[in-house]
PDB file of N, CA and C in Angstrom:
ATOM      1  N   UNK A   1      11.871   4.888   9.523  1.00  0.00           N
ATOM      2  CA  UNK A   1      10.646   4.130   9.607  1.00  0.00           C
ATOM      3  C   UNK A   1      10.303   3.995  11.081  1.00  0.00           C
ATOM      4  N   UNK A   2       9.319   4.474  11.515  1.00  0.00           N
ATOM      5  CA  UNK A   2       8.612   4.667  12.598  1.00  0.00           C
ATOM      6  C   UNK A   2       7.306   3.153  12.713  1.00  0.00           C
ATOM      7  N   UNK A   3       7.777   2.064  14.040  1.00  0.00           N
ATOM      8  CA  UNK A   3       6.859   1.699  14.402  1.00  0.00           C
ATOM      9  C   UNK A   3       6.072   1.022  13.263  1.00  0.00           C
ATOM     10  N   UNK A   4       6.981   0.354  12.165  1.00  0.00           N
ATOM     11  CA  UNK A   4       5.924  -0.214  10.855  1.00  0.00           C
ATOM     12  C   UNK A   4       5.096  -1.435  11.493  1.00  0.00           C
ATOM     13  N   UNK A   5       4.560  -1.854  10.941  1.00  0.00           N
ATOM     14  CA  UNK A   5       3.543  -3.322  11.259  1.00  0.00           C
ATOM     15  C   UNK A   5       4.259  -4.290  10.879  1.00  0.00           C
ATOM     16  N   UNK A   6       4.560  -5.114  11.449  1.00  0.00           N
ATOM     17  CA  UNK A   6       6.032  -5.842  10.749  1.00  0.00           C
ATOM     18  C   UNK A   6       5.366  -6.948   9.582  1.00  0.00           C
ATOM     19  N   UNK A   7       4.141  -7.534  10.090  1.00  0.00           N
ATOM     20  CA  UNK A   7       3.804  -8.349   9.021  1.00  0.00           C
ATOM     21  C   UNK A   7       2.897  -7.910   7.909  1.00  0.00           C
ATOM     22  N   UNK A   8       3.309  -6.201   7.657  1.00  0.00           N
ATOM     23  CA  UNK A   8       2.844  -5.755   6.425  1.00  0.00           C
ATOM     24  C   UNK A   8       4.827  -5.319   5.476  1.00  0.00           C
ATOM     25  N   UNK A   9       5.757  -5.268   5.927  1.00  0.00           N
ATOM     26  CA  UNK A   9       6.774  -4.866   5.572  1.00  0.00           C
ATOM     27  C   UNK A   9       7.948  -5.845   5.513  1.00  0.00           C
ATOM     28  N   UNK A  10       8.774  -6.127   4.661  1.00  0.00           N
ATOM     29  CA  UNK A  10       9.812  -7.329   4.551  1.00  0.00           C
ATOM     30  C   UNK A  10      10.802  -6.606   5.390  1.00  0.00           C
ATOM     31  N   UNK A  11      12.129  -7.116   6.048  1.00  0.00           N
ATOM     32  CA  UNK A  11      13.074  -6.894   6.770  1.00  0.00           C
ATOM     33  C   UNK A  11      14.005  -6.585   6.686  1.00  0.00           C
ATOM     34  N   UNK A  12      14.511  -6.627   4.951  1.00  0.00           N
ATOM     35  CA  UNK A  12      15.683  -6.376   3.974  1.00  0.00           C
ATOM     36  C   UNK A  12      15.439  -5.171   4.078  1.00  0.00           C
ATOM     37  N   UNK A  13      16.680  -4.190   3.423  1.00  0.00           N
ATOM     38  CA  UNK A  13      16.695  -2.992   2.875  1.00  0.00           C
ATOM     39  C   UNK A  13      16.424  -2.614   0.977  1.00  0.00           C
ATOM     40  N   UNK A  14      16.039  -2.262   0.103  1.00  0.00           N
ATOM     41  CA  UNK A  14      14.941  -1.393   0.852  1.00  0.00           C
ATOM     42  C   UNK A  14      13.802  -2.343   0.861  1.00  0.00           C
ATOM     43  N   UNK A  15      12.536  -1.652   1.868  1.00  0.00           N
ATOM     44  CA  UNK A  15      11.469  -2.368   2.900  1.00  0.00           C
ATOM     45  C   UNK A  15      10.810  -2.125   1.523  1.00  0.00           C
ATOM     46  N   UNK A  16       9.902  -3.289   1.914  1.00  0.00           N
ATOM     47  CA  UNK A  16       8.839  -3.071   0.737  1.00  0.00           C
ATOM     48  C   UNK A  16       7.567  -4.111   1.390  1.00  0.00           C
ATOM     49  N   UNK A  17       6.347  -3.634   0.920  1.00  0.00           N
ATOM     50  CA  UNK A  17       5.246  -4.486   1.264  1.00  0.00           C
ATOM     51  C   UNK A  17       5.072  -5.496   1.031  1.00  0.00           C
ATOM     52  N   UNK A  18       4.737  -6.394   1.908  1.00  0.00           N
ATOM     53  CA  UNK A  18       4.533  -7.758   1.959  1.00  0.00           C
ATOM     54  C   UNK A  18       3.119  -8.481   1.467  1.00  0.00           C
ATOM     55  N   UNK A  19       3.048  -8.946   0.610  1.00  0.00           N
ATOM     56  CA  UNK A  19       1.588  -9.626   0.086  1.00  0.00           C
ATOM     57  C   UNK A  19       2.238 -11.589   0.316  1.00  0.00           C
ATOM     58  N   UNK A  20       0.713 -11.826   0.089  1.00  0.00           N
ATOM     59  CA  UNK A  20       0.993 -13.565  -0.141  1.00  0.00           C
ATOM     60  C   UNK A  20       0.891 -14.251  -1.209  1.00  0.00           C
ATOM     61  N   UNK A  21       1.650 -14.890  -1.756  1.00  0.00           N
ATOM     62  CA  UNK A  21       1.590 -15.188  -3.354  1.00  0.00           C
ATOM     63  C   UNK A  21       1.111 -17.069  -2.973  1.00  0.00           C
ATOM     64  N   UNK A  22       0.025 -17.407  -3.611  1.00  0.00           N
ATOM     65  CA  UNK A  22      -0.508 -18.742  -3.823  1.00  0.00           C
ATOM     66  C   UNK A  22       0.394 -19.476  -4.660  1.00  0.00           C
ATOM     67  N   UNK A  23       0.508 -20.758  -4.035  1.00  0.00           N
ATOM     68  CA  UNK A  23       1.923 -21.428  -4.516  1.00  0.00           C
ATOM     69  C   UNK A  23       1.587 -21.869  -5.688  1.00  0.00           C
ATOM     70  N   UNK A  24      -0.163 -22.543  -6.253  1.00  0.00           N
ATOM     71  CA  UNK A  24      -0.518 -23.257  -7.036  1.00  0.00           C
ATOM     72  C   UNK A  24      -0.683 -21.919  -8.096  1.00  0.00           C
ATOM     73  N   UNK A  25      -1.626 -20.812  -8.062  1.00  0.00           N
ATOM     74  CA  UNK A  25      -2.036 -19.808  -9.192  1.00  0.00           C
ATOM     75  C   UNK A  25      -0.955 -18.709  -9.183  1.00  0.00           C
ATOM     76  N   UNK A  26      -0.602 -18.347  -8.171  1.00  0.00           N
ATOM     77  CA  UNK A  26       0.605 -17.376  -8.485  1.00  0.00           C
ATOM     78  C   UNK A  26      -0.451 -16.237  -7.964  1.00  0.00           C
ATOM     79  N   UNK A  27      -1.538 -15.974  -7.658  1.00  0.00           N
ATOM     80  CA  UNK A  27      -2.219 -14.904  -7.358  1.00  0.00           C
ATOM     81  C   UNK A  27      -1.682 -14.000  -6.046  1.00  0.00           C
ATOM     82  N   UNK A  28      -1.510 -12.966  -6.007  1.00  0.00           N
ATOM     83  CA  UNK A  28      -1.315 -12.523  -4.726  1.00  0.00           C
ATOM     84  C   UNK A  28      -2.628 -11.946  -4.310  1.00  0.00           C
ATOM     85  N   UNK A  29      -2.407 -11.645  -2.924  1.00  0.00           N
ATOM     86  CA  UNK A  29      -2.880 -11.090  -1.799  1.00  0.00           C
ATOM     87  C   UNK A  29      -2.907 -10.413  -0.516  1.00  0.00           C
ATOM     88  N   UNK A  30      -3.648  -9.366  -0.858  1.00  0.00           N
ATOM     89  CA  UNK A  30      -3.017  -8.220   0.605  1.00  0.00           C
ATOM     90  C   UNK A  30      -4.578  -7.416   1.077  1.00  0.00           C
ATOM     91  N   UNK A  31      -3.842  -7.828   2.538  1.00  0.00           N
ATOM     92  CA  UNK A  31      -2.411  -8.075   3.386  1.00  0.00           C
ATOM     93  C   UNK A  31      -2.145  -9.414   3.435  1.00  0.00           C
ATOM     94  N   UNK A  32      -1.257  -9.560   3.633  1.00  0.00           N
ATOM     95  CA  UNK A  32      -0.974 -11.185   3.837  1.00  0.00           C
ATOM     96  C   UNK A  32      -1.295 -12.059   4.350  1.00  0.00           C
ATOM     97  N   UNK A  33      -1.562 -13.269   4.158  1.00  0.00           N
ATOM     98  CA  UNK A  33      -2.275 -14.572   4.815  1.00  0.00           C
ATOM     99  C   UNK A  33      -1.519 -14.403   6.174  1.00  0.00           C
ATOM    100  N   UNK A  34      -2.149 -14.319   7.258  1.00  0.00           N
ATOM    101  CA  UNK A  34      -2.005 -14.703   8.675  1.00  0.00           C
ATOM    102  C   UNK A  34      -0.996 -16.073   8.802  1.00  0.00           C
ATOM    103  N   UNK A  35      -0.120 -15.834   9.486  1.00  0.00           N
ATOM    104  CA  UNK A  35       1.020 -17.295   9.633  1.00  0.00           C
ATOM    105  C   UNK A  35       0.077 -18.157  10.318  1.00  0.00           C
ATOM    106  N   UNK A  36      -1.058 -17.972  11.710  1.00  0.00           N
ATOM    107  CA  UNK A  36      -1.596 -18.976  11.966  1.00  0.00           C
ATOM    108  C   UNK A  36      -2.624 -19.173  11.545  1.00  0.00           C
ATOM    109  N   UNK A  37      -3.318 -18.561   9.902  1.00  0.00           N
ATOM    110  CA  UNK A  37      -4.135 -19.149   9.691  1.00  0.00           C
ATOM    111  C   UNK A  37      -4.175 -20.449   9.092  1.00  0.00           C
ATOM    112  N   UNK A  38      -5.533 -21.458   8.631  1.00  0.00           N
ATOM    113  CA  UNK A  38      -5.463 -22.454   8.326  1.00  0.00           C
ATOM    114  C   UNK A  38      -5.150 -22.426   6.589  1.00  0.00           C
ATOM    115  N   UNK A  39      -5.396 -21.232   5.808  1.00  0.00           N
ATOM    116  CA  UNK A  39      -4.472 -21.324   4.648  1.00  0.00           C
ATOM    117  C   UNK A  39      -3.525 -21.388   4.418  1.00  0.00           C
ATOM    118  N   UNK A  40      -2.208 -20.843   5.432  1.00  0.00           N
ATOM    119  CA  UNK A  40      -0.746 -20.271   5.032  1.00  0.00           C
ATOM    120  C   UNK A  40      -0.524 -21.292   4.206  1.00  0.00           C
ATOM    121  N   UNK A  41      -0.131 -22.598   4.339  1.00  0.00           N
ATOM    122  CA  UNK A  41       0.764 -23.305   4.079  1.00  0.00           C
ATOM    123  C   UNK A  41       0.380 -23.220   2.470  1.00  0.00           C
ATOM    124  N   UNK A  42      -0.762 -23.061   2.240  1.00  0.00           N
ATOM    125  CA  UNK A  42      -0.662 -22.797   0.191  1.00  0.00           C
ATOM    126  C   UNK A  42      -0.469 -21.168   0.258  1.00  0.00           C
ATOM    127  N   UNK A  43       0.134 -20.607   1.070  1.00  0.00           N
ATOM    128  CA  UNK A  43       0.730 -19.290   0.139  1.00  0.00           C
ATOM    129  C   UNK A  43       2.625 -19.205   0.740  1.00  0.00           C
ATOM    130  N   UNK A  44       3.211 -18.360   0.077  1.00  0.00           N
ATOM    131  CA  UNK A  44       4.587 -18.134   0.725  1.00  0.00           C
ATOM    132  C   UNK A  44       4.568 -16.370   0.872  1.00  0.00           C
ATOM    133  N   UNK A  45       5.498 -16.048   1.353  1.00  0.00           N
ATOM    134  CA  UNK A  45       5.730 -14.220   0.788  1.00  0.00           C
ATOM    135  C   UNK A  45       5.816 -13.741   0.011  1.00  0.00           C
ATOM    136  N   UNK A  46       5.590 -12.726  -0.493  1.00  0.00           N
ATOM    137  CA  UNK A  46       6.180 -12.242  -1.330  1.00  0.00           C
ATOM    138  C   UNK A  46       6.145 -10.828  -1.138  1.00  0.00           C
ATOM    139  N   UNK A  47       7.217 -10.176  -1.869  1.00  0.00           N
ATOM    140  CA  UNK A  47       7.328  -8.396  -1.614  1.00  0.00           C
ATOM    141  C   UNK A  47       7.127  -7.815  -2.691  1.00  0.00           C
ATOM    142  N   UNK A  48       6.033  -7.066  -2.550  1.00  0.00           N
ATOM    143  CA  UNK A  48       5.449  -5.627  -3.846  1.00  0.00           C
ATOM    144  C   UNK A  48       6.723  -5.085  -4.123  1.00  0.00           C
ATOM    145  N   UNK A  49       6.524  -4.341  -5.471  1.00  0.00           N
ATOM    146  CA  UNK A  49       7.423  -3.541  -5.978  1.00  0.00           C
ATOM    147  C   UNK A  49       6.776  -2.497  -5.518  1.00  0.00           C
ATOM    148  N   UNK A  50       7.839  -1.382  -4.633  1.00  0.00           N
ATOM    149  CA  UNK A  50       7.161  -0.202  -4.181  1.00  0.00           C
ATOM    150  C   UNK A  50       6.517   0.753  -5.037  1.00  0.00           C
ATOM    151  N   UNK A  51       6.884   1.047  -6.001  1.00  0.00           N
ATOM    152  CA  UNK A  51       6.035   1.814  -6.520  1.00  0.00           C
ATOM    153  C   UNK A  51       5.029   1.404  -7.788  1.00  0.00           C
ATOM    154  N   UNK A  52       3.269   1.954  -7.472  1.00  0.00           N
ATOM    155  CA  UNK A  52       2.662   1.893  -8.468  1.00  0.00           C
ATOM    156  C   UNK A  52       2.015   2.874  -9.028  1.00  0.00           C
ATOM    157  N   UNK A  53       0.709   2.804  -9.533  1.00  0.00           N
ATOM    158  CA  UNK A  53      -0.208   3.741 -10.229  1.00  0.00           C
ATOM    159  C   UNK A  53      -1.365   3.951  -9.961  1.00  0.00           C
ATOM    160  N   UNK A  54      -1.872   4.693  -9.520  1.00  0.00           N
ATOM    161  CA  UNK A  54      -3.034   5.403  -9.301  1.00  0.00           C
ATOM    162  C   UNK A  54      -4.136   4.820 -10.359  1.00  0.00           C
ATOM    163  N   UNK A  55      -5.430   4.298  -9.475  1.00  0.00           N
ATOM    164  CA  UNK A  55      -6.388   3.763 -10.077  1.00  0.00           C
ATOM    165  C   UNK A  55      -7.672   4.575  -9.912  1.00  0.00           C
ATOM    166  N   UNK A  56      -7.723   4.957  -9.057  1.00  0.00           N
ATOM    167  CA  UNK A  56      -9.243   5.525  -8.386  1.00  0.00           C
ATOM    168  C   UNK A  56      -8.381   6.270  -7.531  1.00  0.00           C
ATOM    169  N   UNK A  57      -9.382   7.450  -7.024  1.00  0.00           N
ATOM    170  CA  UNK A  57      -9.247   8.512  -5.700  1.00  0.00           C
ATOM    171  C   UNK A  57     -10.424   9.281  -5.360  1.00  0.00           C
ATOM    172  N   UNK A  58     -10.235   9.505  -4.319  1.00  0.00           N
ATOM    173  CA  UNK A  58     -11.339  10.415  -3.342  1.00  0.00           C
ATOM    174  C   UNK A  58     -10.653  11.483  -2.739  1.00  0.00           C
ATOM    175  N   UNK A  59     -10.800  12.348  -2.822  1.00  0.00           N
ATOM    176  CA  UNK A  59     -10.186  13.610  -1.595  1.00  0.00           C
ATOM    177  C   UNK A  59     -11.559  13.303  -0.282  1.00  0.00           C
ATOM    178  N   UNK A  60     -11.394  13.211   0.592  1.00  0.00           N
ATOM    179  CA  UNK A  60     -11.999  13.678   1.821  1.00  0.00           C
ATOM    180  C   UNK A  60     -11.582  15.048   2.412  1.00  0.00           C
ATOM    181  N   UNK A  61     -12.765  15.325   2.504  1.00  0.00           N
ATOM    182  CA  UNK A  61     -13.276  17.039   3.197  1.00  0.00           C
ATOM    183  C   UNK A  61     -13.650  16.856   4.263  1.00  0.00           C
ATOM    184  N   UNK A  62     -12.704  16.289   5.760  1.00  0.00           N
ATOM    185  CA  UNK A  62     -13.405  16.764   7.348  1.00  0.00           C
ATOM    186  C   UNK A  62     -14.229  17.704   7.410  1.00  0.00           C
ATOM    187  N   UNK A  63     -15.127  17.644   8.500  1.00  0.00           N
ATOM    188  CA  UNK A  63     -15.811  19.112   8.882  1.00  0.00           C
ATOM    189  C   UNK A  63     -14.960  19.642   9.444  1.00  0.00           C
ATOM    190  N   UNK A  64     -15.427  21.182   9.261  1.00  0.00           N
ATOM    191  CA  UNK A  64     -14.458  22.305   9.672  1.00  0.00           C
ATOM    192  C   UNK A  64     -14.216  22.465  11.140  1.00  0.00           C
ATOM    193  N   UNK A  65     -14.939  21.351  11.972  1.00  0.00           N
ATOM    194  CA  UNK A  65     -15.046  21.940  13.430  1.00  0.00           C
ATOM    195  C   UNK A  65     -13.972  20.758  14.153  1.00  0.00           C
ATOM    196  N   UNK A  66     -13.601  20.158  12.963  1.00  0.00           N
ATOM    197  CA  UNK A  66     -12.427  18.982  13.155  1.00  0.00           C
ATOM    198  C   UNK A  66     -11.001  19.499  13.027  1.00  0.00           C
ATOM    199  N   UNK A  67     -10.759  20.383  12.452  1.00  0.00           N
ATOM    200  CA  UNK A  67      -9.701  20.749  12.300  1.00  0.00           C
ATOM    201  C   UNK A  67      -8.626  20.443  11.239  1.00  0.00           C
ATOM    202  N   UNK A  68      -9.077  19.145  10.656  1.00  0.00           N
ATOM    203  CA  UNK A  68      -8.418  18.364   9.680  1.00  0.00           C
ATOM    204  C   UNK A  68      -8.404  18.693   8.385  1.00  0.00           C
ATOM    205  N   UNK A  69      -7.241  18.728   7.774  1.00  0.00           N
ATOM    206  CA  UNK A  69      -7.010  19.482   6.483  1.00  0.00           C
ATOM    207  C   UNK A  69      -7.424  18.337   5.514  1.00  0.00           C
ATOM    208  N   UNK A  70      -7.942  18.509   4.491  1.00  0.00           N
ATOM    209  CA  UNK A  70      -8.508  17.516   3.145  1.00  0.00           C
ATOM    210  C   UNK A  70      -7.538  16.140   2.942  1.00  0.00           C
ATOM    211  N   UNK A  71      -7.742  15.139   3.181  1.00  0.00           N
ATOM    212  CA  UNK A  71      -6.523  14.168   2.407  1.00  0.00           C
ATOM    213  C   UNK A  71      -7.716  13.137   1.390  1.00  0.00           C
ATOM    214  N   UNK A  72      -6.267  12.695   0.824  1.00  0.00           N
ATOM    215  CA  UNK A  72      -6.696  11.553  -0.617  1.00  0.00           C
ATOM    216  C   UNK A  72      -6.617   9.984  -0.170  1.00  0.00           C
ATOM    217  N   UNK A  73      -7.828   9.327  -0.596  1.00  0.00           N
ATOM    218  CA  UNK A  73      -7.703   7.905  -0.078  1.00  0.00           C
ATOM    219  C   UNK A  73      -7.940   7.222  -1.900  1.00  0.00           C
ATOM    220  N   UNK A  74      -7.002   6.289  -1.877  1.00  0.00           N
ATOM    221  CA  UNK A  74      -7.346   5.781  -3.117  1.00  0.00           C
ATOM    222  C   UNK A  74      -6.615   4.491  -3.804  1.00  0.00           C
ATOM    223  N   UNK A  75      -6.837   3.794  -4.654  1.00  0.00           N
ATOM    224  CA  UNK A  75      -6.507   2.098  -5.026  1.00  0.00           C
ATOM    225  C   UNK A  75      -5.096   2.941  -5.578  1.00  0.00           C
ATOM    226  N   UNK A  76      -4.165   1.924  -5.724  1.00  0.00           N
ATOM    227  CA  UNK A  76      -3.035   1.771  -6.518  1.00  0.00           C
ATOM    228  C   UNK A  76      -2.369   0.606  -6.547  1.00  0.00           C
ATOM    229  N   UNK A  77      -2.599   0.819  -8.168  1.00  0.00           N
ATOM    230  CA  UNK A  77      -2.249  -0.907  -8.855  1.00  0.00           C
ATOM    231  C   UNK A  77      -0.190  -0.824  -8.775  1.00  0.00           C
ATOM    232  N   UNK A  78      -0.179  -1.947  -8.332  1.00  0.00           N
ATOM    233  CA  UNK A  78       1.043  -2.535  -7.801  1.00  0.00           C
ATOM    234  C   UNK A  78       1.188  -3.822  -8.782  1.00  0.00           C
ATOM    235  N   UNK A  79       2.882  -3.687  -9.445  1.00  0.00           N
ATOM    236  CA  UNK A  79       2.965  -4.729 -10.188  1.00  0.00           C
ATOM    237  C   UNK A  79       2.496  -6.150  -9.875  1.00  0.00           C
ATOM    238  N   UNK A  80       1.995  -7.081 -10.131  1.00  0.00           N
ATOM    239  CA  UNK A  80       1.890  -8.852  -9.530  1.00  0.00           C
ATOM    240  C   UNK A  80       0.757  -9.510 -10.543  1.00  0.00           C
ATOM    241  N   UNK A  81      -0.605  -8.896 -10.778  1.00  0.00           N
ATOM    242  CA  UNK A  81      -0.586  -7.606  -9.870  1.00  0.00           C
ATOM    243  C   UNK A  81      -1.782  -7.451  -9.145  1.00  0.00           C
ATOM    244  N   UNK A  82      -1.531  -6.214  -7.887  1.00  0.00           N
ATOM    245  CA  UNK A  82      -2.270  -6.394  -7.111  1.00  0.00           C
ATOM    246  C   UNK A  82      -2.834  -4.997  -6.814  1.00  0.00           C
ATOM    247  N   UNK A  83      -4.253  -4.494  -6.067  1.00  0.00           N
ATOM    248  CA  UNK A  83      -4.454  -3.180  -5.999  1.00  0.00           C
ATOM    249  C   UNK A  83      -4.605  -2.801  -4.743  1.00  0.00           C
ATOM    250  N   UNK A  84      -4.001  -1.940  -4.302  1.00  0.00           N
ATOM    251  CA  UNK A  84      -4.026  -1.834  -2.890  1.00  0.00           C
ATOM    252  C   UNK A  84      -4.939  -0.314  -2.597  1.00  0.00           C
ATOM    253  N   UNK A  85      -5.941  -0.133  -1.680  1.00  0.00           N
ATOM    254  CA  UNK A  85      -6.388   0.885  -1.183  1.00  0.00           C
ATOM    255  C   UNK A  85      -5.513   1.691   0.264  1.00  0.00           C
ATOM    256  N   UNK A  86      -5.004   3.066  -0.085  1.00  0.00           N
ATOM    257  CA  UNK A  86      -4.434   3.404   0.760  1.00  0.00           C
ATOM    258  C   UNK A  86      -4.359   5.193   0.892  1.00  0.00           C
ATOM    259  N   UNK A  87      -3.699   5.548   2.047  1.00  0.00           N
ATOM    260  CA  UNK A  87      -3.890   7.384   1.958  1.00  0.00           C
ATOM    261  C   UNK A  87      -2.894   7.302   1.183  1.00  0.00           C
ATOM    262  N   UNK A  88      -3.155   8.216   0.464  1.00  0.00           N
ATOM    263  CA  UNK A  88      -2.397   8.961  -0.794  1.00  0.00           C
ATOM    264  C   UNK A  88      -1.615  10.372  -0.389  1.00  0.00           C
ATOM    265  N   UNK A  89      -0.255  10.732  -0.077  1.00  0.00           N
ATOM    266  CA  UNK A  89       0.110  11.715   0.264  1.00  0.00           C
ATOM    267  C   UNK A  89       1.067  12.367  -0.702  1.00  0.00           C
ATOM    268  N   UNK A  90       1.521  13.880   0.118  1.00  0.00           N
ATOM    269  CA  UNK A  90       2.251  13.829  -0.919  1.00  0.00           C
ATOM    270  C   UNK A  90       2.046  15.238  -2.092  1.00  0.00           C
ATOM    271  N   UNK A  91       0.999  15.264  -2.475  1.00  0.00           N
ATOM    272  CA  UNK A  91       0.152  16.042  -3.667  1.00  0.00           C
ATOM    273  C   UNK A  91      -1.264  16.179  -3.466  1.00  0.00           C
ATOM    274  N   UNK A  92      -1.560  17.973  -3.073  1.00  0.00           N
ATOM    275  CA  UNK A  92      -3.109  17.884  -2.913  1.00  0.00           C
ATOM    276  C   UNK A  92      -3.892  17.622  -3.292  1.00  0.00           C
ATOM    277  N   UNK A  93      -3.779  17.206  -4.743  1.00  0.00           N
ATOM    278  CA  UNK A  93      -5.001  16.202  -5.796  1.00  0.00           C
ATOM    279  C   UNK A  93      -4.260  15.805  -6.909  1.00  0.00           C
ATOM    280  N   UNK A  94      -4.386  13.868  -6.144  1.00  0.00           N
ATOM    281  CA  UNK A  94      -3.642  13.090  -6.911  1.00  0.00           C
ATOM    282  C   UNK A  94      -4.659  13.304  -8.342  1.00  0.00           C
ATOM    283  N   UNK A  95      -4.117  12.276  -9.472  1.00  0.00           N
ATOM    284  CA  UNK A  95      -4.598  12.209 -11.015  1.00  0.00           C
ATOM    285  C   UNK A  95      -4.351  10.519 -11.382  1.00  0.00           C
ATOM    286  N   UNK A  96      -5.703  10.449 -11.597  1.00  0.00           N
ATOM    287  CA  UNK A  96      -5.518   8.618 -12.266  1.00  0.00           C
ATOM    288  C   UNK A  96      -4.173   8.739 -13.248  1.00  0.00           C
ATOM    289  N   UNK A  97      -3.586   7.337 -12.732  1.00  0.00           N
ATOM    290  CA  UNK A  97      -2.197   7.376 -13.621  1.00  0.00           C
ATOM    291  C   UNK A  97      -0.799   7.976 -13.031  1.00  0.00           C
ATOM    292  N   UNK A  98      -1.739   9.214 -11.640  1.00  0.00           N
ATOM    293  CA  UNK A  98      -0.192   9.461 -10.828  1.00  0.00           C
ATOM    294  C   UNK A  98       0.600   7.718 -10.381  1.00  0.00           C
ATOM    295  N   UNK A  99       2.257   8.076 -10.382  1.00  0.00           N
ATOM    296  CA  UNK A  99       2.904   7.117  -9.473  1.00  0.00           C
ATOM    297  C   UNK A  99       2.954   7.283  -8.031  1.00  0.00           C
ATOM    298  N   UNK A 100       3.021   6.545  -7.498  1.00  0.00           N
ATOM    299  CA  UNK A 100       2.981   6.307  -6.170  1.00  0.00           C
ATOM    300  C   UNK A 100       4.042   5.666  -5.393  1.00  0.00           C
ATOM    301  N   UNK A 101       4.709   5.596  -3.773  1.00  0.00           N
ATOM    302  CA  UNK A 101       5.433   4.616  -3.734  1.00  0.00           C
ATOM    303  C   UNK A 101       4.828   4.499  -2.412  1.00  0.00           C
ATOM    304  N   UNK A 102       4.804   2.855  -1.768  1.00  0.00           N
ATOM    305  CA  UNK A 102       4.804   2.757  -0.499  1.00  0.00           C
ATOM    306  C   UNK A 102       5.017   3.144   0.575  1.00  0.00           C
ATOM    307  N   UNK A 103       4.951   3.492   1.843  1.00  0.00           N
ATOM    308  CA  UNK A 103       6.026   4.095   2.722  1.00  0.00           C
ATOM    309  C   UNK A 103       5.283   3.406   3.845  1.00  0.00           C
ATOM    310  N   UNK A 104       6.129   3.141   4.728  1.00  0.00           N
ATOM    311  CA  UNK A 104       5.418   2.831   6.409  1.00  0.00           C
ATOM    312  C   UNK A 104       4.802   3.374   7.223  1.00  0.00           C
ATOM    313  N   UNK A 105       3.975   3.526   7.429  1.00  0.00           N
ATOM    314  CA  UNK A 105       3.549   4.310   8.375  1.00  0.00           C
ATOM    315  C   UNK A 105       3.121   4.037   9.739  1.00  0.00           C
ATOM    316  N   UNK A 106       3.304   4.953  11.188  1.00  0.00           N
ATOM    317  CA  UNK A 106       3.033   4.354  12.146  1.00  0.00           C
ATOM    318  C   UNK A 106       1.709   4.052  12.695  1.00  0.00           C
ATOM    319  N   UNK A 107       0.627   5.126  12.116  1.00  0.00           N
ATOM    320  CA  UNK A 107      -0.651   4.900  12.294  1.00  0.00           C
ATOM    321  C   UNK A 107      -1.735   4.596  11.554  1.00  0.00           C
ATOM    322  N   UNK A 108      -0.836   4.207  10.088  1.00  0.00           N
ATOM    323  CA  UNK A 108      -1.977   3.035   8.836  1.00  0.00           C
ATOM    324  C   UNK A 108      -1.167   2.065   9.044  1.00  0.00           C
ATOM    325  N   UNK A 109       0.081   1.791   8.878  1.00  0.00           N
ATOM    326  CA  UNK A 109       0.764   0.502   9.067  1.00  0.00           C
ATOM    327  C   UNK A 109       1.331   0.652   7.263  1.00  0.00           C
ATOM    328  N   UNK A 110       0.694   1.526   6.518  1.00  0.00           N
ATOM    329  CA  UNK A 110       1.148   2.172   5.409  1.00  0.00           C
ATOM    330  C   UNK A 110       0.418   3.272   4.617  1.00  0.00           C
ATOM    331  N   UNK A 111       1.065   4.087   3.613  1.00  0.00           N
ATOM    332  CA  UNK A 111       0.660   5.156   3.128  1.00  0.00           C
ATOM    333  C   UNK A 111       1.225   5.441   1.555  1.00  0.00           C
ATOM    334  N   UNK A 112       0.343   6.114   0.511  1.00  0.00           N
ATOM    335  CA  UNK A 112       1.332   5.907  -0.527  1.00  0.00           C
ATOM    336  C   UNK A 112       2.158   7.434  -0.364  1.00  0.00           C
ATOM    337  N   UNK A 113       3.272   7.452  -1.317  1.00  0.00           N
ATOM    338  CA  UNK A 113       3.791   9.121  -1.487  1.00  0.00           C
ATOM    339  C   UNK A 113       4.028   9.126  -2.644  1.00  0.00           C
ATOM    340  N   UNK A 114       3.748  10.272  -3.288  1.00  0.00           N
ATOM    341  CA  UNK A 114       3.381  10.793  -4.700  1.00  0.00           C
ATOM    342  C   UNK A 114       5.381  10.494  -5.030  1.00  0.00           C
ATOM    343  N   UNK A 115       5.712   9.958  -6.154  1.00  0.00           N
ATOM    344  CA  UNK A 115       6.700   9.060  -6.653  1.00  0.00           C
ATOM    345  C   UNK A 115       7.033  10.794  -7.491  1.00  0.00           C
ATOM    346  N   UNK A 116       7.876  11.734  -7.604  1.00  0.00           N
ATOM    347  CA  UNK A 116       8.009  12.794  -8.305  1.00  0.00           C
ATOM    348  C   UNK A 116       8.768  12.559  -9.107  1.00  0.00           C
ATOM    349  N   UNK A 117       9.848  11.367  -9.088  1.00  0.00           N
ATOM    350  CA  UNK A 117      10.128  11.350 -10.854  1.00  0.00           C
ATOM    351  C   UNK A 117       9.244  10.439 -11.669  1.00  0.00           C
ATOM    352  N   UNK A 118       7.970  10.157 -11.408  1.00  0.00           N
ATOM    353  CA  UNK A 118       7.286   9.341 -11.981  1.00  0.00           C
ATOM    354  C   UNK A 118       7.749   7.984 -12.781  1.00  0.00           C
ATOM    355  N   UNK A 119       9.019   7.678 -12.729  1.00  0.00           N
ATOM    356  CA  UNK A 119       9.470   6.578 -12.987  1.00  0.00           C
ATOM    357  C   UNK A 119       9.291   5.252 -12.454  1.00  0.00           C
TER     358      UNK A 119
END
């Protein structure tokens, strides 16, 4: 793990994403409530189960004078539950219903990767 965002990732092994769970509804939320904002104190931590499911996707097509090869941006529902929008890697065209798992990344702060035993 390269350079994660620390207050998107828990500190235990294995790392997993950090959302904020409301003490009164149980709702989560991501990214997580800011420690100095004026809500924290009605939420605590809580950590996603890394892997979810593919809800929606987009492939993006750079222009060709960019150099950039096609990637997938897209929601994935995370047990709680919660849906997170993120690059999708991994598989050149994900499928509603692919699994997914979290991973860190140094220049989103995260990314999903196509989960290949789909379990």
């Amino acid at each position: 793990m390269s350079n994660p965002d620390s207050r998107l990732w828990s500190g235990s092994e294995p790392t997993r994403l950090l959302a904020s769970q409301h003490l009164r509804s149980g709702a989560l939320v991501f990214p997580p409530v800011a420690a100095d904002s004026p809500l924290a104190a009605e939420y605590r931590p809580a950590a996603l189960d890394p892997v979810g499911t593919v809800y929606s996707y987009t492939v993006i097509h750079p222009a060709a004078r960019t150099g950039q090869a096609p990637y997938a941006l897209g929601y994935v529902d995370l047990r709680g539950p919660v849906r997170i929008f993120g690059r999708l890697a991994g598989k050149a065209r994900p499928a509603i219903g692919d699994r997914y798992r979290a991973r860190p990344d140094a220049d989103y702060g995260y990314t999903f990767e196509y989960a290949e035993d789909q379990r």
